[in-house]
N, C-alpha and C. Protein backbone atom coordinates (compact mmCIF):
# COMPACT_ATOMS: atom_id res chain seq x y z
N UNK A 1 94.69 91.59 83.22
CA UNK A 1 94.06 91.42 81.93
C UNK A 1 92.70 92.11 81.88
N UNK A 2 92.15 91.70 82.98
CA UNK A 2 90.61 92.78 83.03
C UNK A 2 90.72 94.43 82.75
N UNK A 3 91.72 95.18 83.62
CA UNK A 3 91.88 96.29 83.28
C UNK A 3 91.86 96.47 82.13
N UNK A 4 92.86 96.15 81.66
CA UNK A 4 93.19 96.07 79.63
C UNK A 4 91.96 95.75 78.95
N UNK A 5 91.10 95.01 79.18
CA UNK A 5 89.80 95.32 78.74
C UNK A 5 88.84 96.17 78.82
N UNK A 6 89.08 96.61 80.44
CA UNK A 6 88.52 97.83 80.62
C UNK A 6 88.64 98.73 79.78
N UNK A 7 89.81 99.27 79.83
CA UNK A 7 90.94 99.92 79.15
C UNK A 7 90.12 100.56 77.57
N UNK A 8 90.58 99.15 76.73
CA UNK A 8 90.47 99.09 75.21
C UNK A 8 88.39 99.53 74.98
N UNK A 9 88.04 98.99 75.90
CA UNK A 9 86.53 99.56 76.09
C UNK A 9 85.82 100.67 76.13
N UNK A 10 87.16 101.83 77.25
CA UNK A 10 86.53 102.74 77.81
C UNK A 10 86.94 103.79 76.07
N UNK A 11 88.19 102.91 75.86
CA UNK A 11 88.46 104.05 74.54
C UNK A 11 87.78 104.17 73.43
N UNK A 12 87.25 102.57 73.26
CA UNK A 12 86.31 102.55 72.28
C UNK A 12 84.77 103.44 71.98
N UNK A 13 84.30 103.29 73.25
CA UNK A 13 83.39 104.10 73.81
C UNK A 13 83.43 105.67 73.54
N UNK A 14 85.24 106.14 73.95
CA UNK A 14 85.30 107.19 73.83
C UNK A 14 85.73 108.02 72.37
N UNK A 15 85.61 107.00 71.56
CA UNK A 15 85.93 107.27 70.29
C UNK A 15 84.61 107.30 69.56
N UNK A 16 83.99 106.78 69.76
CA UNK A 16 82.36 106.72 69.59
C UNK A 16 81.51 108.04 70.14
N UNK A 17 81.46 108.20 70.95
CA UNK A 17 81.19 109.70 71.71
C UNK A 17 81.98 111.00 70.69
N UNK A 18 83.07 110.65 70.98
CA UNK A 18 83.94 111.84 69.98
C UNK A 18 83.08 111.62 68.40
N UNK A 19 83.26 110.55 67.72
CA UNK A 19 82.93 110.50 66.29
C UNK A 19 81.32 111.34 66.14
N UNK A 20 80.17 110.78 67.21
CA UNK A 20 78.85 111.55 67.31
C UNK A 20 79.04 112.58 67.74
N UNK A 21 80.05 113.48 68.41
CA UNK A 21 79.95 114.42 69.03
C UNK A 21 80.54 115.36 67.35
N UNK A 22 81.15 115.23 66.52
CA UNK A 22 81.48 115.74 65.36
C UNK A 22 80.75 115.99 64.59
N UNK A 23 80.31 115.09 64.31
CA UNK A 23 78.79 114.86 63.37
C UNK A 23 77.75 116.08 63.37
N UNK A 24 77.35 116.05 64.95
CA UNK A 24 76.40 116.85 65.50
C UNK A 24 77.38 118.48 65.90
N UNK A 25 77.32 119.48 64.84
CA UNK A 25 78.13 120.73 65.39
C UNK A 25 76.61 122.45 65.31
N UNK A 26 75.47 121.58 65.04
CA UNK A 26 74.55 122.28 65.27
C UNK A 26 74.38 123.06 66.00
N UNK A 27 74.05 124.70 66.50
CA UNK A 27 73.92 125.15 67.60
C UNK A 27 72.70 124.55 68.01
N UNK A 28 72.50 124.24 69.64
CA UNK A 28 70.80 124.17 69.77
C UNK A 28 70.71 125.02 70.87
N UNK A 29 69.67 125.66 71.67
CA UNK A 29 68.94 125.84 72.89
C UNK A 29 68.75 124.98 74.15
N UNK A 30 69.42 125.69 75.00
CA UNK A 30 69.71 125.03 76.30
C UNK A 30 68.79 126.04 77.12
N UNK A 31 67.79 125.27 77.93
CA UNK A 31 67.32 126.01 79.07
C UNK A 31 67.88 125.30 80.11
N UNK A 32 68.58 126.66 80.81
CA UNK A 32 69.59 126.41 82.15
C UNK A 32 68.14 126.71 83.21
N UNK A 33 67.12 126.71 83.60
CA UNK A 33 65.75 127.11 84.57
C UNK A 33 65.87 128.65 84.57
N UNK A 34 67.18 129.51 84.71
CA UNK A 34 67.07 130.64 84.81
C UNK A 34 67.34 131.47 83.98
N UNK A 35 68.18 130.86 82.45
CA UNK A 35 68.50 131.22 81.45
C UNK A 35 68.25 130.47 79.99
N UNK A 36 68.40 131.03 78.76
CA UNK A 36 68.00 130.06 77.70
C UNK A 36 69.85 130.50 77.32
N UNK A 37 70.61 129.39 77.02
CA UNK A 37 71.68 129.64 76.15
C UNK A 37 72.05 128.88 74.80
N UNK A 38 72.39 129.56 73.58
CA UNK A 38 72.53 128.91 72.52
C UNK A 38 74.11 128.08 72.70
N UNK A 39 74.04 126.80 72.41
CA UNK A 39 75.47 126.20 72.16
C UNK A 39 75.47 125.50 71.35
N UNK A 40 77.53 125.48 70.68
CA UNK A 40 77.41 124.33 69.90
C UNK A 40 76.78 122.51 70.31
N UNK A 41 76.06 121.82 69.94
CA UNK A 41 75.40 120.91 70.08
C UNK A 41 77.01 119.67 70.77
N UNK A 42 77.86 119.94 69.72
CA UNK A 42 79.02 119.01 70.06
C UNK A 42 80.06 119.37 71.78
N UNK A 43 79.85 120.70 72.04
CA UNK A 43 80.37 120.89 73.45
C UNK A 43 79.12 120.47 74.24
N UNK A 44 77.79 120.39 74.06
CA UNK A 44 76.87 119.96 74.98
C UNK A 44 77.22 118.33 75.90
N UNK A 45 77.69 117.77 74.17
CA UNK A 45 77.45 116.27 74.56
C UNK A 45 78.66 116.25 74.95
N UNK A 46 80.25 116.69 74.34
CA UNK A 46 81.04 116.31 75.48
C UNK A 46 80.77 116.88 76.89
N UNK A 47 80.59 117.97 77.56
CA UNK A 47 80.23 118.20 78.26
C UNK A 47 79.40 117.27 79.33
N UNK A 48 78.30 116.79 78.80
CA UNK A 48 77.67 115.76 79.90
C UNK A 48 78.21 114.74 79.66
N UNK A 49 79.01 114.17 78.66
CA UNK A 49 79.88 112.77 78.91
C UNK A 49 80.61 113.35 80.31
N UNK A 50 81.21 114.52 80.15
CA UNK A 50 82.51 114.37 81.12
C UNK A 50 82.18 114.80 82.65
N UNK A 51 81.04 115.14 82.65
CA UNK A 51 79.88 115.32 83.82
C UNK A 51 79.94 114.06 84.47
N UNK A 52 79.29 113.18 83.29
CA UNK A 52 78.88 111.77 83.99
C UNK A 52 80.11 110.94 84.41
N UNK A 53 81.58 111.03 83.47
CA UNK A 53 82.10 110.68 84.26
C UNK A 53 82.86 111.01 85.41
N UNK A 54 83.02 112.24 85.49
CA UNK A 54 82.98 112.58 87.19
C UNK A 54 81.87 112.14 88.04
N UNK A 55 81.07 111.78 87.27
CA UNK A 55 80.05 111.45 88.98
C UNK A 55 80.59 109.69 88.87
N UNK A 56 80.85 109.02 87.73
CA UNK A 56 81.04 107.51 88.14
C UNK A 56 82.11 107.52 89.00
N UNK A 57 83.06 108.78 88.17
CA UNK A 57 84.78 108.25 89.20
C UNK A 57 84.75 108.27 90.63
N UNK A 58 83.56 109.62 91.15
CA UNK A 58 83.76 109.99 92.57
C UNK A 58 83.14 108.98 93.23
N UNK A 59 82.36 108.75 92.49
CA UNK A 59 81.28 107.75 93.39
C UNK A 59 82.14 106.06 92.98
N UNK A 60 82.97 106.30 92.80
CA UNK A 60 84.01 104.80 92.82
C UNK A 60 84.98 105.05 93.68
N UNK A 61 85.42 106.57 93.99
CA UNK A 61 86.20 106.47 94.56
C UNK A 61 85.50 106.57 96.18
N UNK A 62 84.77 107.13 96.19
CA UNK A 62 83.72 106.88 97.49
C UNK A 62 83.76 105.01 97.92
N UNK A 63 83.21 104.46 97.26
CA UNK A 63 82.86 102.77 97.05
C UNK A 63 83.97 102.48 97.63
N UNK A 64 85.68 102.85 97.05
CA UNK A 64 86.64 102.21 97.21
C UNK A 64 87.20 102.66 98.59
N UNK A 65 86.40 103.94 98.86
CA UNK A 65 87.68 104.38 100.38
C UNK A 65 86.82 103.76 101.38
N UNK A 66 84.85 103.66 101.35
CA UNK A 66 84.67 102.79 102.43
C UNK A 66 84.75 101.41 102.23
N UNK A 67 84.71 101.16 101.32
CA UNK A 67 85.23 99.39 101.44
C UNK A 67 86.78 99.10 101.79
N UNK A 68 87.79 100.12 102.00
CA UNK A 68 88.71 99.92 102.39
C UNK A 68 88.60 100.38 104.18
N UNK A 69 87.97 100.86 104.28
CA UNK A 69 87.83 100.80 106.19
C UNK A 69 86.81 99.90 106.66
N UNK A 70 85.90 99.75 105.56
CA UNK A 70 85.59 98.50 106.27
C UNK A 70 86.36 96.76 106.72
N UNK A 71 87.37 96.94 105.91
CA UNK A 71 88.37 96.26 105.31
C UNK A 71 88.98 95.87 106.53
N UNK A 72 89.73 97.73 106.81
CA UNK A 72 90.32 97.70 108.36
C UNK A 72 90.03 97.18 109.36
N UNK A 73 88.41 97.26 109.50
CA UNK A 73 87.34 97.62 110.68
C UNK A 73 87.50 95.66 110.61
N UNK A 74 87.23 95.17 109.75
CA UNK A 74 87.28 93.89 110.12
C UNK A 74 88.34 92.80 110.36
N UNK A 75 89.93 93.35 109.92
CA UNK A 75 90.78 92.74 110.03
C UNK A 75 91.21 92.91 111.65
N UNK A 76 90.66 94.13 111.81
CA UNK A 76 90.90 94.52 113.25
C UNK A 76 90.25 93.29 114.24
N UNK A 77 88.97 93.49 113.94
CA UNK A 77 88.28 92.34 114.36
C UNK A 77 88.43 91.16 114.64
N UNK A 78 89.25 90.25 113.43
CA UNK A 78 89.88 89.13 113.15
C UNK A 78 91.06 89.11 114.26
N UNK A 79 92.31 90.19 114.55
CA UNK A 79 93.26 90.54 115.18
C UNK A 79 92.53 89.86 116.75
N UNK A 80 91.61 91.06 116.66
CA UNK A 80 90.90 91.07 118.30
C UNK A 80 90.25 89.57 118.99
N UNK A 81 89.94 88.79 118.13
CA UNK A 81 89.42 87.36 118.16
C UNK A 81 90.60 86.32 118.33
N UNK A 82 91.14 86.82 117.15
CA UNK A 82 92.42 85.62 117.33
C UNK A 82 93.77 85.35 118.22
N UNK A 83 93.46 86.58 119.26
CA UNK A 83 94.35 86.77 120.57
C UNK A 83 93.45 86.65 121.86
N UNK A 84 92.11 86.34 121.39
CA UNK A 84 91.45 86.09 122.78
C UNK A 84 91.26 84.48 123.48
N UNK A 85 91.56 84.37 124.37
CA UNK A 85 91.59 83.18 124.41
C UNK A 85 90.23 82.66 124.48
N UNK A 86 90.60 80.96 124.30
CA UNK A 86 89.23 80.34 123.95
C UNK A 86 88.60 79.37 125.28
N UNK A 87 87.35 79.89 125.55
CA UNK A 87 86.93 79.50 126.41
C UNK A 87 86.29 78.15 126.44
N UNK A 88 86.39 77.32 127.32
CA UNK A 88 86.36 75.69 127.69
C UNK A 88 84.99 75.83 127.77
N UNK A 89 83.68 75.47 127.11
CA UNK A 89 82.12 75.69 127.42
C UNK A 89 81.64 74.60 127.81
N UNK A 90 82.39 73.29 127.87
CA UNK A 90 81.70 72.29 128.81
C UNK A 90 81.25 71.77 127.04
N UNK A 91 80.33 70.36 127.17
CA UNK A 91 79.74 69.53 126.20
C UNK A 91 79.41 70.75 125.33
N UNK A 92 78.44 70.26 123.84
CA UNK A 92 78.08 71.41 123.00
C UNK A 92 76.49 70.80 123.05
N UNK A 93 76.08 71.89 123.53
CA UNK A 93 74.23 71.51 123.48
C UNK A 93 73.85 71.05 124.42
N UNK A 94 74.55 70.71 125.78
CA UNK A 94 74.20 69.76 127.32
C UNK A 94 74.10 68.61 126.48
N UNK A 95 75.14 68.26 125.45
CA UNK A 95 74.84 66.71 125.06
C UNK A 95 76.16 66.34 125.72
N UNK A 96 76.70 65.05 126.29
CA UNK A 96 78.10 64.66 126.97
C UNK A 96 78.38 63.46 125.98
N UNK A 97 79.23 63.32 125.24
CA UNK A 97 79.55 62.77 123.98
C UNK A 97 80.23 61.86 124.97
N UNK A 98 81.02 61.64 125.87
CA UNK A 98 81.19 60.32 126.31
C UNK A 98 80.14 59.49 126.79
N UNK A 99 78.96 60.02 127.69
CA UNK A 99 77.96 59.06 128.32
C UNK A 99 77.40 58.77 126.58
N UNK A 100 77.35 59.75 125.80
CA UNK A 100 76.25 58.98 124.96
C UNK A 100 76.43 57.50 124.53
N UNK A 101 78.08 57.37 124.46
CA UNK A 101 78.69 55.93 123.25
C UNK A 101 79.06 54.96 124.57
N UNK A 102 78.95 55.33 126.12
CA UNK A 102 79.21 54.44 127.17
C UNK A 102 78.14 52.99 126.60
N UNK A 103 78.71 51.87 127.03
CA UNK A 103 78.07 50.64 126.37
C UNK A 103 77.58 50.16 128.01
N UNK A 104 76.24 49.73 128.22
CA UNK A 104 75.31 49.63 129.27
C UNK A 104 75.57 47.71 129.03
N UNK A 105 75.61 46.65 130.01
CA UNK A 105 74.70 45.45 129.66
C UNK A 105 73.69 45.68 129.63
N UNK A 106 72.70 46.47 129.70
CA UNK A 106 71.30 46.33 129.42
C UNK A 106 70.77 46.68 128.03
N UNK A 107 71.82 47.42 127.21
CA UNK A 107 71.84 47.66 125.81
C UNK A 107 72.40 46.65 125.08
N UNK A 108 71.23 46.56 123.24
CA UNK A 108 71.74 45.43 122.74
C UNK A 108 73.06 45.56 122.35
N UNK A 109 73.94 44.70 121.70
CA UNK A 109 75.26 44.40 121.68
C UNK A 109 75.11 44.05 119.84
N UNK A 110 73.93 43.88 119.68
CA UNK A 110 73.85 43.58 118.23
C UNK A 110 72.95 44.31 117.53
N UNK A 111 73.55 44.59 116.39
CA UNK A 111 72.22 45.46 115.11
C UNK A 111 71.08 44.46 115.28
N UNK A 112 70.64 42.98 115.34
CA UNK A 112 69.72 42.37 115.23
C UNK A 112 68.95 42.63 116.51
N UNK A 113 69.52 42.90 117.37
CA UNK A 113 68.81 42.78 118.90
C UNK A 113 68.18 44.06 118.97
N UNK A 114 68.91 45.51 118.49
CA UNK A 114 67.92 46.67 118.76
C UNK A 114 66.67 46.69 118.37
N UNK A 115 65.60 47.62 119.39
CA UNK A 115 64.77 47.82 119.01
C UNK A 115 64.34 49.45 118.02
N UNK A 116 63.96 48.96 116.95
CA UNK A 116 63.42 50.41 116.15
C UNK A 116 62.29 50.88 116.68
């Protein structure tokens, strides 16, 4: 459904561009740094529309090919972890969770008897 919004967006957009690009059939003056050239005003602007969107597409499609090896790079990862076996590290923190709850007679036996 998002695409399709995309979609109905990108056309809208591009119908909008087209409609101003009609409008405007003026020649104007283009300084290229090394040349001055006269053009119609309406090939200018399609022109850098279709500029710009070659630079969004490449640079999406850039985005999409390394986020897809990074993709790799970490499932690999996941692979490499989840076949290693897991090592026994003893208590967590040098704390020994059995001595802690061992019950002493010298410890109180009642909430009223501890001391805070």
């Amino acid at each position: 459904m998002r695409f399709q919004w995309t979609l109905i967006l990108g056309l809208i957009f591009a119908v909008i561009i087209a409609i101003f690009a009609v409008i405007n059939v003026n020649p104007v003056q283009v300084n290229l740094l090394f040349n001055m050239v006269q053009l119609p005003l309406i090939l200018l602007i399609l022109g850098c529309t279709l500029i710009g969107g070659l630079i969004v597409g490449f640079y999406g499609i850039y985005r999409q090919y390394f986020l897809q090896r990074k993709i790799k790079q970490l499932e690999a990862q996941i692979a490499q972890l989840g076949s290693a076996p897991v090592a026994d590290t003893g208590p967590v923190g040098n704390v020994e969770f059995d001595k802690m709850y061992d019950r002493n007679e010298d410890t109180a036996s009642s909430f009223s008897d501890r001391k805070l």
